[in-house]
C-alpha atoms as a PDB file:
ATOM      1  CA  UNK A   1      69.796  94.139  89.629  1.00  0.00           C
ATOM      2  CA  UNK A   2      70.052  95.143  85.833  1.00  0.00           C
ATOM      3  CA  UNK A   3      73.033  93.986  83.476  1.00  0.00           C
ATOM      4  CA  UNK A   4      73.644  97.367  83.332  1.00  0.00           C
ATOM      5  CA  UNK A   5      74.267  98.284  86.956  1.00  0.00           C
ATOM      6  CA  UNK A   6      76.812  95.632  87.273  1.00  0.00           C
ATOM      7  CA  UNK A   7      79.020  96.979  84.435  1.00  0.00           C
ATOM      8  CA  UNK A   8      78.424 100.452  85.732  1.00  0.00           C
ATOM      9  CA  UNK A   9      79.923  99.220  89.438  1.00  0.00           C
ATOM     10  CA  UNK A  10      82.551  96.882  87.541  1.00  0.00           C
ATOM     11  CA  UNK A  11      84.144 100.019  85.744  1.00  0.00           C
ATOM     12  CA  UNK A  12      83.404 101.969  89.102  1.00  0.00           C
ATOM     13  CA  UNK A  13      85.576  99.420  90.826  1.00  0.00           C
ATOM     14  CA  UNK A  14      88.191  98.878  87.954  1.00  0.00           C
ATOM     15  CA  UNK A  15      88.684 103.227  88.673  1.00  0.00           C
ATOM     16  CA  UNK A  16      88.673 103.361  91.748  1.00  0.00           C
ATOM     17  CA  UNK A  17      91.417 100.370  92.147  1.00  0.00           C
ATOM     18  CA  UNK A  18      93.478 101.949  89.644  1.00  0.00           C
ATOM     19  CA  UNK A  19      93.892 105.044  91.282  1.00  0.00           C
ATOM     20  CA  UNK A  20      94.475 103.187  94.483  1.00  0.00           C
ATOM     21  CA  UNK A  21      97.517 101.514  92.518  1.00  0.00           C
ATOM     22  CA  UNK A  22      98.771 104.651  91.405  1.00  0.00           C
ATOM     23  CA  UNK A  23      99.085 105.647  95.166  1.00  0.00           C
ATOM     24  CA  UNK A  24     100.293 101.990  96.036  1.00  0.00           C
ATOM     25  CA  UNK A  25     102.837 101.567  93.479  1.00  0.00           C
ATOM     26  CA  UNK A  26     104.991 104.268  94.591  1.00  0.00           C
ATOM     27  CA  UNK A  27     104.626 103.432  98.116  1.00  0.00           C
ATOM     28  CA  UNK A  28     105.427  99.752  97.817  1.00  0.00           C
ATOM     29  CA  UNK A  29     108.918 100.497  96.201  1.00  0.00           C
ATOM     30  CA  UNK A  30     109.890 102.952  98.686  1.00  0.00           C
ATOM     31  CA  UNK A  31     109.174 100.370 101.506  1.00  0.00           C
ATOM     32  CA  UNK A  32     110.166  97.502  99.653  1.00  0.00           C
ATOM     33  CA  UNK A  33     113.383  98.664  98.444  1.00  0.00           C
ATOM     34  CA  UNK A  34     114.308 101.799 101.368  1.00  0.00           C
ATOM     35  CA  UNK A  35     112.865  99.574 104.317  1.00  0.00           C
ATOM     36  CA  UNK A  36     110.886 103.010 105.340  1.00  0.00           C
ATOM     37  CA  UNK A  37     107.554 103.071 106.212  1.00  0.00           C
ATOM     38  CA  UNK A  38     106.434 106.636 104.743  1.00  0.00           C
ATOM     39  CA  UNK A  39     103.303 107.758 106.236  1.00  0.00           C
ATOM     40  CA  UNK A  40     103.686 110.854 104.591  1.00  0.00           C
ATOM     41  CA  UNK A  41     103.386 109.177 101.364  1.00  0.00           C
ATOM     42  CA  UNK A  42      99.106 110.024 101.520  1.00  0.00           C
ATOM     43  CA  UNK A  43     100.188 113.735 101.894  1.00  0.00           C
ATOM     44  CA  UNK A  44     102.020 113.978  98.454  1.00  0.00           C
ATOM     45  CA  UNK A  45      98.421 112.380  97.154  1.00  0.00           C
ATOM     46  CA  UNK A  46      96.836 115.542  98.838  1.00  0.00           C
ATOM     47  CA  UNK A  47      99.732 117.685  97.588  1.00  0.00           C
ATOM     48  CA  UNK A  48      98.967 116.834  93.938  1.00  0.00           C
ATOM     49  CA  UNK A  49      95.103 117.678  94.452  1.00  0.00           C
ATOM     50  CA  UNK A  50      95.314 120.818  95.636  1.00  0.00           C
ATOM     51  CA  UNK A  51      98.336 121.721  93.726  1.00  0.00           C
ATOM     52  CA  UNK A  52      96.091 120.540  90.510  1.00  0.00           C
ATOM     53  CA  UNK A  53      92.892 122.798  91.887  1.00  0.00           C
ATOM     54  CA  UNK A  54      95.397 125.809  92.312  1.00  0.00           C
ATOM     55  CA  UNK A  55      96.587 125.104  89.002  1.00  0.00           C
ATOM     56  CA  UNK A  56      93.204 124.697  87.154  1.00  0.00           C
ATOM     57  CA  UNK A  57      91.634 128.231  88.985  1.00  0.00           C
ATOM     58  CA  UNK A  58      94.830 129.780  87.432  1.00  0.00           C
ATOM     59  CA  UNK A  59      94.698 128.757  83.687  1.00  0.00           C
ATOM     60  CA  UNK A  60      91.506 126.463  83.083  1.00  0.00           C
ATOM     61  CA  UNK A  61      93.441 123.529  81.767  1.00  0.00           C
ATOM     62  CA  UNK A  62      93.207 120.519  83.454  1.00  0.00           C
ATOM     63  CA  UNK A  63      96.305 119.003  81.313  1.00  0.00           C
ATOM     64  CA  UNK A  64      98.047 122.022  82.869  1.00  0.00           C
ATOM     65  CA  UNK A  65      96.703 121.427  86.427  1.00  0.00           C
ATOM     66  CA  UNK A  66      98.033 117.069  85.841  1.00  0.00           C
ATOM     67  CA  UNK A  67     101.590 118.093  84.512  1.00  0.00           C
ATOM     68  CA  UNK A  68     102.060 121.044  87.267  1.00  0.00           C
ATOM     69  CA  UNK A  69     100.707 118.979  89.992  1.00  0.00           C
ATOM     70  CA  UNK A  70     103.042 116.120  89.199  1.00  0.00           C
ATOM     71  CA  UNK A  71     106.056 118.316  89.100  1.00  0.00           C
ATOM     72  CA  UNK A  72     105.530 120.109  91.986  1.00  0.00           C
ATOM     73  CA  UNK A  73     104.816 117.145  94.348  1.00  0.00           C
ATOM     74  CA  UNK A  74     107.860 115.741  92.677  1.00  0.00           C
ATOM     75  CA  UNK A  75     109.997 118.299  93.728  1.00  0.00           C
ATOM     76  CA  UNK A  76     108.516 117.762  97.004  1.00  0.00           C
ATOM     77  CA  UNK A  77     109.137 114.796  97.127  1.00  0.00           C
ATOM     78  CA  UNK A  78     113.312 115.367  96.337  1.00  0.00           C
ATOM     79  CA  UNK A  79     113.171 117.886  98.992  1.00  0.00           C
ATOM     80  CA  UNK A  80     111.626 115.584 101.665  1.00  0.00           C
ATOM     81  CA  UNK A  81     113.977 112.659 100.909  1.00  0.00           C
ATOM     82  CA  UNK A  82     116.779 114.613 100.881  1.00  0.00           C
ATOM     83  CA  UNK A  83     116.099 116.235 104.239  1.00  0.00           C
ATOM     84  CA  UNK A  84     113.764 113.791 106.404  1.00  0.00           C
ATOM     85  CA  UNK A  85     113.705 110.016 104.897  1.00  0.00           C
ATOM     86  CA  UNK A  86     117.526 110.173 104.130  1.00  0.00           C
ATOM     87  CA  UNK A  87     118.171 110.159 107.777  1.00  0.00           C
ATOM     88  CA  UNK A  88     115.542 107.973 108.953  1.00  0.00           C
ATOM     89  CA  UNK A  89     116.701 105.243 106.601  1.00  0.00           C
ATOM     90  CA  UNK A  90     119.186 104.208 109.407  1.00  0.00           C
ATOM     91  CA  UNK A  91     116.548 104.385 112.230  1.00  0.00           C
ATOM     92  CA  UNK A  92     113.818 101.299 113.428  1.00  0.00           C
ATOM     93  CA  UNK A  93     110.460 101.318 111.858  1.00  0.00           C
ATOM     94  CA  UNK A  94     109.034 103.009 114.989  1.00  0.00           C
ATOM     95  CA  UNK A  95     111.418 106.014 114.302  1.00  0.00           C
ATOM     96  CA  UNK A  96     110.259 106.064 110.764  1.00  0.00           C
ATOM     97  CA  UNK A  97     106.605 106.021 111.744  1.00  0.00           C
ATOM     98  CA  UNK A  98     107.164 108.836 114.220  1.00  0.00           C
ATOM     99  CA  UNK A  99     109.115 110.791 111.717  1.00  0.00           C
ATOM    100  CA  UNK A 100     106.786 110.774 108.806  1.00  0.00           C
ATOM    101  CA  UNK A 101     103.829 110.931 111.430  1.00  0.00           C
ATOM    102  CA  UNK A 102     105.231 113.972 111.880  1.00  0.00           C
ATOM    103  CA  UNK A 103     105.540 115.454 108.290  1.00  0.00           C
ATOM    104  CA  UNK A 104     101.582 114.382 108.141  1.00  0.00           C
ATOM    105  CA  UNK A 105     100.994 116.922 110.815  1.00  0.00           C
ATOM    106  CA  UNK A 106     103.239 119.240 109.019  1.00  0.00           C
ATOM    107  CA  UNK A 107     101.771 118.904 105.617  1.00  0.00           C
ATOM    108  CA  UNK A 108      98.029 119.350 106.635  1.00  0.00           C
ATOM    109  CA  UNK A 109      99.112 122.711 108.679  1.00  0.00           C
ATOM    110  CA  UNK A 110     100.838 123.673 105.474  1.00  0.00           C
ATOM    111  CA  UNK A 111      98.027 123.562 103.551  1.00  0.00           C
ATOM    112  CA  UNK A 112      95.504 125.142 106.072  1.00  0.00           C
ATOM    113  CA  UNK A 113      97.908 128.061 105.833  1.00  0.00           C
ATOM    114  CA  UNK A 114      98.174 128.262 101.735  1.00  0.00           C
ATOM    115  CA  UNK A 115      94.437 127.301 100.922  1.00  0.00           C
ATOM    116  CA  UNK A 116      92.781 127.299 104.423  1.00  0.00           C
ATOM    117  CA  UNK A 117      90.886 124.967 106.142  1.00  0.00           C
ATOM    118  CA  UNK A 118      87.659 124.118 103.715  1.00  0.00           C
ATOM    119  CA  UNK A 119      87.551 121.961 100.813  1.00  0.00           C
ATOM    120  CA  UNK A 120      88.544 123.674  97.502  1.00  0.00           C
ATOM    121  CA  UNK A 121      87.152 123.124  94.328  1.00  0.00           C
ATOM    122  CA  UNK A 122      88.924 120.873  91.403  1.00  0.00           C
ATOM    123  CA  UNK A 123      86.725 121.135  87.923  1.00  0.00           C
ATOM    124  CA  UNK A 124      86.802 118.219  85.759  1.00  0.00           C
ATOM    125  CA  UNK A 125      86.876 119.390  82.255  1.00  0.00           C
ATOM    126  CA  UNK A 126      84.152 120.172  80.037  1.00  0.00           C
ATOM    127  CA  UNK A 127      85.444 118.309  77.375  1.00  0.00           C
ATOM    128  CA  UNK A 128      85.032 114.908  79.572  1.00  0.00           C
ATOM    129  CA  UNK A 129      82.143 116.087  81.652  1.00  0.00           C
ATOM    130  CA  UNK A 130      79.239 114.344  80.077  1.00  0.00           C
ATOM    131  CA  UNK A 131      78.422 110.910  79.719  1.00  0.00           C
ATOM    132  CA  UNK A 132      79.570 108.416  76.929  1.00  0.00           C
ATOM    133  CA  UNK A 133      77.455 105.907  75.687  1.00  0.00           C
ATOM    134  CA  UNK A 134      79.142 102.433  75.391  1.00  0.00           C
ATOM    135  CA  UNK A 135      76.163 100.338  75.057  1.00  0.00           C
ATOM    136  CA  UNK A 136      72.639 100.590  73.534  1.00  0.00           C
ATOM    137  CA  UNK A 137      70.996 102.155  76.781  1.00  0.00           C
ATOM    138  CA  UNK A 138      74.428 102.033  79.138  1.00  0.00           C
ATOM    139  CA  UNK A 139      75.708 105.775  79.610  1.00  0.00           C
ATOM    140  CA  UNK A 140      78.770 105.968  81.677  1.00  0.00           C
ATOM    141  CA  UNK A 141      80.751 109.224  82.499  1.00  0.00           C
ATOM    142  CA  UNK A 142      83.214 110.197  79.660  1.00  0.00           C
ATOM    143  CA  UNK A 143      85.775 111.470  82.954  1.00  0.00           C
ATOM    144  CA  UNK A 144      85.293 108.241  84.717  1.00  0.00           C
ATOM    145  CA  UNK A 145      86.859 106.293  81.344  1.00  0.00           C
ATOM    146  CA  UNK A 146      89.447 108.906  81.528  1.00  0.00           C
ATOM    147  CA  UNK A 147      90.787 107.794  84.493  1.00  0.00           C
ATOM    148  CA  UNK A 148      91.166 103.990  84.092  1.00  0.00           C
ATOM    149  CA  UNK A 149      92.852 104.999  80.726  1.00  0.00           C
ATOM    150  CA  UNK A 150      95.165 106.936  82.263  1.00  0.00           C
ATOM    151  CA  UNK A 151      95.596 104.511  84.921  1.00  0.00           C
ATOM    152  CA  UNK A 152      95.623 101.503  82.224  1.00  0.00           C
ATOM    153  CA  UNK A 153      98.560 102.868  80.634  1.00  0.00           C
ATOM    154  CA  UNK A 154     100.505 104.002  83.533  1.00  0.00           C
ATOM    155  CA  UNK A 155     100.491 100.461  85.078  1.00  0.00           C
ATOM    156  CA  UNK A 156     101.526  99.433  81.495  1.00  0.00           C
ATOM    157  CA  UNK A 157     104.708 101.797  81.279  1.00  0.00           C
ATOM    158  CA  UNK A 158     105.809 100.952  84.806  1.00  0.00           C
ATOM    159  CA  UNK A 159     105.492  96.894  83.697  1.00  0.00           C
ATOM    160  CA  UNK A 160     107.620  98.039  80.554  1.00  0.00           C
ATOM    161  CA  UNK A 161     110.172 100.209  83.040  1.00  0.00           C
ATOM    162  CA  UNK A 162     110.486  97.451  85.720  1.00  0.00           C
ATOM    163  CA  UNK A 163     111.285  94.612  83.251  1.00  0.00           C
ATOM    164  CA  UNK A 164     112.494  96.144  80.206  1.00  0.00           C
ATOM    165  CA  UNK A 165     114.973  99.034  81.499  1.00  0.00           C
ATOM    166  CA  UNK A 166     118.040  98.704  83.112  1.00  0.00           C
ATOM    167  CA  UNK A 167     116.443 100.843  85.735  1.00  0.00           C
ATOM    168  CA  UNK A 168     114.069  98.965  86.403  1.00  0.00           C
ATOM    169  CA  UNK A 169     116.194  95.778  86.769  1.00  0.00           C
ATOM    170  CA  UNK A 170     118.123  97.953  89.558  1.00  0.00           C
ATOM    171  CA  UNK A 171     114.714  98.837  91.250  1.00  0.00           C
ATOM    172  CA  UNK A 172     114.049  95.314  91.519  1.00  0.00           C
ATOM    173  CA  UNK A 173     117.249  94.268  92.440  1.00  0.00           C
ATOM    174  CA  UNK A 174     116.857  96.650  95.547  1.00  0.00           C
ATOM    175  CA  UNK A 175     113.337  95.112  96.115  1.00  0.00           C
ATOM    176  CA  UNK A 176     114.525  91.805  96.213  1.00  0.00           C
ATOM    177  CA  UNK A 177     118.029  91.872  98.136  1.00  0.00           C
ATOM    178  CA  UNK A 178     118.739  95.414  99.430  1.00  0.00           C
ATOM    179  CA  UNK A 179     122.147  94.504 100.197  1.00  0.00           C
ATOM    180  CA  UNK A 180     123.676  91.946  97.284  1.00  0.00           C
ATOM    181  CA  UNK A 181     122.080  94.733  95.109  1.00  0.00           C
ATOM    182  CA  UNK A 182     124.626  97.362  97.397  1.00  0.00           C
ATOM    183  CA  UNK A 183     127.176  94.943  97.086  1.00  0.00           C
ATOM    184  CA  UNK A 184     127.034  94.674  93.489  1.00  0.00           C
ATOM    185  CA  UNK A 185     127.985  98.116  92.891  1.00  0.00           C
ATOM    186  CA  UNK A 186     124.339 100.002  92.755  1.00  0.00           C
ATOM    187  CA  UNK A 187     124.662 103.639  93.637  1.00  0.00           C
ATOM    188  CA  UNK A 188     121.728 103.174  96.748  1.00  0.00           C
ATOM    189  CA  UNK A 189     121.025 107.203  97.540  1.00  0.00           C
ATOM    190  CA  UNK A 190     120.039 107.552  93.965  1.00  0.00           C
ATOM    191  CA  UNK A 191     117.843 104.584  93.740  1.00  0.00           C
ATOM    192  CA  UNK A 192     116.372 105.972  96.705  1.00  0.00           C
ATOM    193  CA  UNK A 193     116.233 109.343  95.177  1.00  0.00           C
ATOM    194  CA  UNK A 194     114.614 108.268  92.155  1.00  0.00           C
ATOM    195  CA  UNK A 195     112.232 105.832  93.291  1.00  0.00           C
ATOM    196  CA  UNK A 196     111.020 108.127  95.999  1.00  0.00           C
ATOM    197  CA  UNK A 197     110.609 110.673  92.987  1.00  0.00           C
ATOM    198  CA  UNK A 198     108.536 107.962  90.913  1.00  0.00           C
ATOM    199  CA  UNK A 199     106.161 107.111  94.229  1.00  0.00           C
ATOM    200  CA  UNK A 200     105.478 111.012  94.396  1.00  0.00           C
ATOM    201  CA  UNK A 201     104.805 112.054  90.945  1.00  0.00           C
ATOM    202  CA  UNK A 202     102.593 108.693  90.835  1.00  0.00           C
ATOM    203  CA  UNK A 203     100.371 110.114  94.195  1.00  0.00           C
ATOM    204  CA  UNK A 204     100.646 113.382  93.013  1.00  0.00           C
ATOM    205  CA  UNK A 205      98.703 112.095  89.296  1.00  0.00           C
ATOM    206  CA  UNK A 206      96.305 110.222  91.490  1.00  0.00           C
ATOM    207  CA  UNK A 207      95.112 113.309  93.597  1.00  0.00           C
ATOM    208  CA  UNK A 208      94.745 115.077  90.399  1.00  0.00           C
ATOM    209  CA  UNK A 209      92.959 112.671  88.819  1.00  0.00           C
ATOM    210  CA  UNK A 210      90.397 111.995  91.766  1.00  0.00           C
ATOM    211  CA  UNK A 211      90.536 115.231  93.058  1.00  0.00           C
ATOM    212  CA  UNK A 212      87.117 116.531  90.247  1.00  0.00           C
ATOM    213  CA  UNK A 213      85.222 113.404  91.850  1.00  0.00           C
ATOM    214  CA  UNK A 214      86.536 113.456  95.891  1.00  0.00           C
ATOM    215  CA  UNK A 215      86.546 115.870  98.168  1.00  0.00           C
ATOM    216  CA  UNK A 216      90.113 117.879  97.531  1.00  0.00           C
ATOM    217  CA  UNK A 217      90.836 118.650 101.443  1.00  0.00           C
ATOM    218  CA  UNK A 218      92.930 118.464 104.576  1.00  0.00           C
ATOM    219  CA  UNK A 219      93.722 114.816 105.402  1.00  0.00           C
ATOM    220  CA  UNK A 220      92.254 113.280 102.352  1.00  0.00           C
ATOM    221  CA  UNK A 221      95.654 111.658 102.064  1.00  0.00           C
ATOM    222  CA  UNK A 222      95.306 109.519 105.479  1.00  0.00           C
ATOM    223  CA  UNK A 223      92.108 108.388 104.709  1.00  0.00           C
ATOM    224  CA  UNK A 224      93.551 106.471 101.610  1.00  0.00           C
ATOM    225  CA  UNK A 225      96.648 105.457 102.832  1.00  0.00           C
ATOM    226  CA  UNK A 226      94.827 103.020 104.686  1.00  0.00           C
ATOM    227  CA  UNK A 227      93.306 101.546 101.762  1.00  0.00           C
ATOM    228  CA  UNK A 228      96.940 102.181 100.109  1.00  0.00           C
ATOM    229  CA  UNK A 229      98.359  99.935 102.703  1.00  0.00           C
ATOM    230  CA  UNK A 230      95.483  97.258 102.250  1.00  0.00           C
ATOM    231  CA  UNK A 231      96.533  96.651  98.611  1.00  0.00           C
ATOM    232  CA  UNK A 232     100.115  96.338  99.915  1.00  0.00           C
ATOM    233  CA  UNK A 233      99.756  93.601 102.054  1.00  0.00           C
ATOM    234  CA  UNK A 234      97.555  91.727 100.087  1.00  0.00           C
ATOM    235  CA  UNK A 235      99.596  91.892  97.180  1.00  0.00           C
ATOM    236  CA  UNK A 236     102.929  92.140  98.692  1.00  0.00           C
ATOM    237  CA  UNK A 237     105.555  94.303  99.653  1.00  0.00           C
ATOM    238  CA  UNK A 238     107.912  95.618  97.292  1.00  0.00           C
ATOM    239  CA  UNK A 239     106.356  93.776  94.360  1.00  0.00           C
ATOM    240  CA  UNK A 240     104.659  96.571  91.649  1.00  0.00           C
ATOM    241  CA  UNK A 241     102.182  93.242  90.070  1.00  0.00           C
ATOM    242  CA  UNK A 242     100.947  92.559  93.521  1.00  0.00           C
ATOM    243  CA  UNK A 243     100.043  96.871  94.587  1.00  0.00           C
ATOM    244  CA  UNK A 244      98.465  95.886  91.241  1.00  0.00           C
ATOM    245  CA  UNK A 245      96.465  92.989  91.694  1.00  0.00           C
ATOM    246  CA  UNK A 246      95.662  94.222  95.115  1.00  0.00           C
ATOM    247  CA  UNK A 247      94.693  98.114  94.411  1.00  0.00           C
ATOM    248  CA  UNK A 248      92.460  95.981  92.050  1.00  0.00           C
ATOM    249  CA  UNK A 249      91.008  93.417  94.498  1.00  0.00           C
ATOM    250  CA  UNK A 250      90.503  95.999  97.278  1.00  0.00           C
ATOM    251  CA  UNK A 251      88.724  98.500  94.536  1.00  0.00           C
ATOM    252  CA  UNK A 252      86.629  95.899  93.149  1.00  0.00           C
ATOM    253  CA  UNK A 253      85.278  94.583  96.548  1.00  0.00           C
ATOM    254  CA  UNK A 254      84.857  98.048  98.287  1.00  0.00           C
ATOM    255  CA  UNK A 255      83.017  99.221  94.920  1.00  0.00           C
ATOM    256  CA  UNK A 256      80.720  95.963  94.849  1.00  0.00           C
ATOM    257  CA  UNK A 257      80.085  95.778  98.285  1.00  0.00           C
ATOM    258  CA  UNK A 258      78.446  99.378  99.024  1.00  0.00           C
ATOM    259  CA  UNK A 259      76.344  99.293  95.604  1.00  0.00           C
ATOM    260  CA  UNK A 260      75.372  95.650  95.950  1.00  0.00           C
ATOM    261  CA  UNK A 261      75.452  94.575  99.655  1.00  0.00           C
ATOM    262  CA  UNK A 262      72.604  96.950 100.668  1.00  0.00           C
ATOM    263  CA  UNK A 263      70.411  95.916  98.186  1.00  0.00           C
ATOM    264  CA  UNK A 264      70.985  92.292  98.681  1.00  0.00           C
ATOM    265  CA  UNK A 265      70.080  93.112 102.608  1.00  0.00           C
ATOM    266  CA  UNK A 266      66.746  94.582 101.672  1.00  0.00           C
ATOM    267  CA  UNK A 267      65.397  91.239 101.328  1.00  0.00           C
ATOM    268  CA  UNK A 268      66.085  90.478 104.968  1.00  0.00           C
ATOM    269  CA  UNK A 269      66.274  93.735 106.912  1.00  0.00           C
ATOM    270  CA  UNK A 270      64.222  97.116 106.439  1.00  0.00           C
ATOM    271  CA  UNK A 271      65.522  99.198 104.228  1.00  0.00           C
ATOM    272  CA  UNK A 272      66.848 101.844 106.731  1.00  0.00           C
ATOM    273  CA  UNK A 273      68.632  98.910 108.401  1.00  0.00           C
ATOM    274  CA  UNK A 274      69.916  98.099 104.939  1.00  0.00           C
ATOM    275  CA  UNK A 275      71.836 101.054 104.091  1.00  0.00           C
ATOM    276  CA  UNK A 276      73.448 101.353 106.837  1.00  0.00           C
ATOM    277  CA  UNK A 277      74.491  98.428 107.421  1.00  0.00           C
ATOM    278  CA  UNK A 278      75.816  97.254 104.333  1.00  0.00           C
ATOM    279  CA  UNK A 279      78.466 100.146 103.384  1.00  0.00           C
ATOM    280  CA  UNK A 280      79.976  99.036 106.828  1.00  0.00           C
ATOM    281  CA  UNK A 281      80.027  94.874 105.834  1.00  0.00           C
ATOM    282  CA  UNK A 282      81.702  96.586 102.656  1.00  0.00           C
ATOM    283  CA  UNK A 283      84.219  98.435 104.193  1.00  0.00           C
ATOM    284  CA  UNK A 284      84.909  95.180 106.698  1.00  0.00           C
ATOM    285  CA  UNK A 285      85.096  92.804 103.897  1.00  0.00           C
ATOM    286  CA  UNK A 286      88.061  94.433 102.639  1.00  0.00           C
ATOM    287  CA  UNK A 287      90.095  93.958 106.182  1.00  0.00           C
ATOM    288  CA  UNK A 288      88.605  90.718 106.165  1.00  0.00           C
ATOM    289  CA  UNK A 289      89.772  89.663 102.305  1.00  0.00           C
ATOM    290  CA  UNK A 290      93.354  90.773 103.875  1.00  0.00           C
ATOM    291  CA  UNK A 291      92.960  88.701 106.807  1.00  0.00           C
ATOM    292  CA  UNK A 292      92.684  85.506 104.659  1.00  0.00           C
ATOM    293  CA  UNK A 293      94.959  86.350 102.144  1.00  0.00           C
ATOM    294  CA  UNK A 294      97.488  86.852 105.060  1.00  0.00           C
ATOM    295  CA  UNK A 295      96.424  83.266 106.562  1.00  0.00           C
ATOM    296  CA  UNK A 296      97.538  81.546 103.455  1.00  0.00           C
ATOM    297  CA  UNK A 297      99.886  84.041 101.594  1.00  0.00           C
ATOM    298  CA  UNK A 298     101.525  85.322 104.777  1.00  0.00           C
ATOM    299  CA  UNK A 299     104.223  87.503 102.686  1.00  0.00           C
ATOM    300  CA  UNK A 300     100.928  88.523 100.026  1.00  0.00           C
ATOM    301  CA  UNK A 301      99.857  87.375  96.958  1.00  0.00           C
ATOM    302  CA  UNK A 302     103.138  88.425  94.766  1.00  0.00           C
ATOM    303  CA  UNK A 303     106.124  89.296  97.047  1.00  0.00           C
ATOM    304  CA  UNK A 304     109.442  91.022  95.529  1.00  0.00           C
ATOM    305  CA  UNK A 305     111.508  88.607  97.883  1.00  0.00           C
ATOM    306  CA  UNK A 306     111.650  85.184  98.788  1.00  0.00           C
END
């Protein structure tokens, strides 16, 4: 196990949790400050990555396909607060899972229509297509560095907007006390509005951004709103540094566990054995790293209230 590998799966994992945070960030403000648990909010992520491969067939520029994809789901996004989450904000959580259950169903039908039902094809650009040599002997792919710069300075700017805007002192204020935040004269439906905006055009970037090195089709979004949810709980609802600190965690562990775990079983089980079994221990350690963060942190690692 080379010095080199082990950076490689360290920047693999520092990606990959970044882009979870992207998806994670959004979501955590909508629940933590609406009280709505949006299920649909893995179908703007899919949204974004086809809406960024329809873009990119169209005009070859993949800062085109980002900005289009981003203001499309957007605009989604307004259109399916307005009409769905706007009336579910009265109901009970089961109401809200039904509901956006529902616009799940919806959106992967919707897209089966437009683009049918196989994958479709995203193309990174050629400018950040080949490798980039940050080391004597360690290559790493220039599209790859892309992404956790992108996601780098995203998670910076929402930092800078949640504690140094006045905005963002009303988006935590609704995080932390819904109702003294009412009471103290915040216009709710547009803090709603607007942070259900933000959450979209933040899944939206991440589908476009993962969508040249995932598979861009139908449910993509549920399978990482799972994951999404992970990072949540470990790092606490409503609370942007904890989707942060977990989207990290969770994409640092799932990384290191499927490229190191089956090599570390090789010494005890036959190799076969070993690479089977060891993505699976991966993807179990992360339920199980929730599990004990839960046993001692029971509101996560960071929570907006208490």
């Amino acid at each position: 196990m080379s010095l080199i590998l082990i950076s490689e799966q360290l920047l693999n994992g520092l990606q990959f949790g970044l882009m979870l945070f992207l998806i994670a960030a959004g979501l955590t403000l909508v629940f933590g400050i609406m009280d709505i648990m949006n299920l649909a909010h893995g179908s703007l992520y899919m949204a974004g990555a086809y809406v960024a491969a329809e873009t990119m067939q169209r005009t070859g520029s993949f800062t085109a396909a980002i900005v289009v994809a981003v203001a499309v789901t957007a605009l989604v996004g307004i259109a399916l607060e307005i009409l769905i989450l706007r009336k579910l904000v009265t109901r009970d959580h089961l109401a809200q899972v039904l509901g956006t259950y529902a616009v799940i169903l919806i959106a992967n039908d919707a897209v089966k229509m437009i683009w049918g039902p196989t994958p479709v094809m995203l193309n990174m650009p050629a400018l950040l297509s080949g490798p980039v040599e940050l080391l004597p002997d360690f290559l790493y792919p220039a599209f790859r560095l892309m992404i956790i710069t992108v996601g780098l300075l995203v998670a910076l700017a929402l930092y800078a907007f949640v504690t140094k805007t006045r905005a963002g002192v009303l988006v935590r204020a609704g995080a932390s006390n819904r109702q003294m935040a009412t009471l103290m004269g915040v216009r709710v439906p547009i803090l709603f509005l607007g942070v259900f905006t933000l959450g979209a055009a933040l899944a939206a970037l991440a589908g476009a951004l993962l969508g040249p090195i995932t598979a861009v089709q139908i449910g993509m979004g549920e399978d990482i709103l799972i994951l999404v949810l992970v990072c949540i709980v470990i790092g606490g609802i409503g609370s942007i540094r904890g989707a942060f600190v977990g989207a990290l965690l969770v994409g640092m562990v799932d990384t290191a566990g499927r490229a190191f775990l089956p090599m570390l079983l090789r010494n005890v089980f036959p190799a076969d054995v070993a690479s089977s079994v060891g993505p699976t221990i991966a993807a179990i350690s992360i339920y199980v790293l929730m599990a004990v963060v839960l046993v001692f942190r029971p509101s996560g690692l960071f929570p907006a209230r208490g």
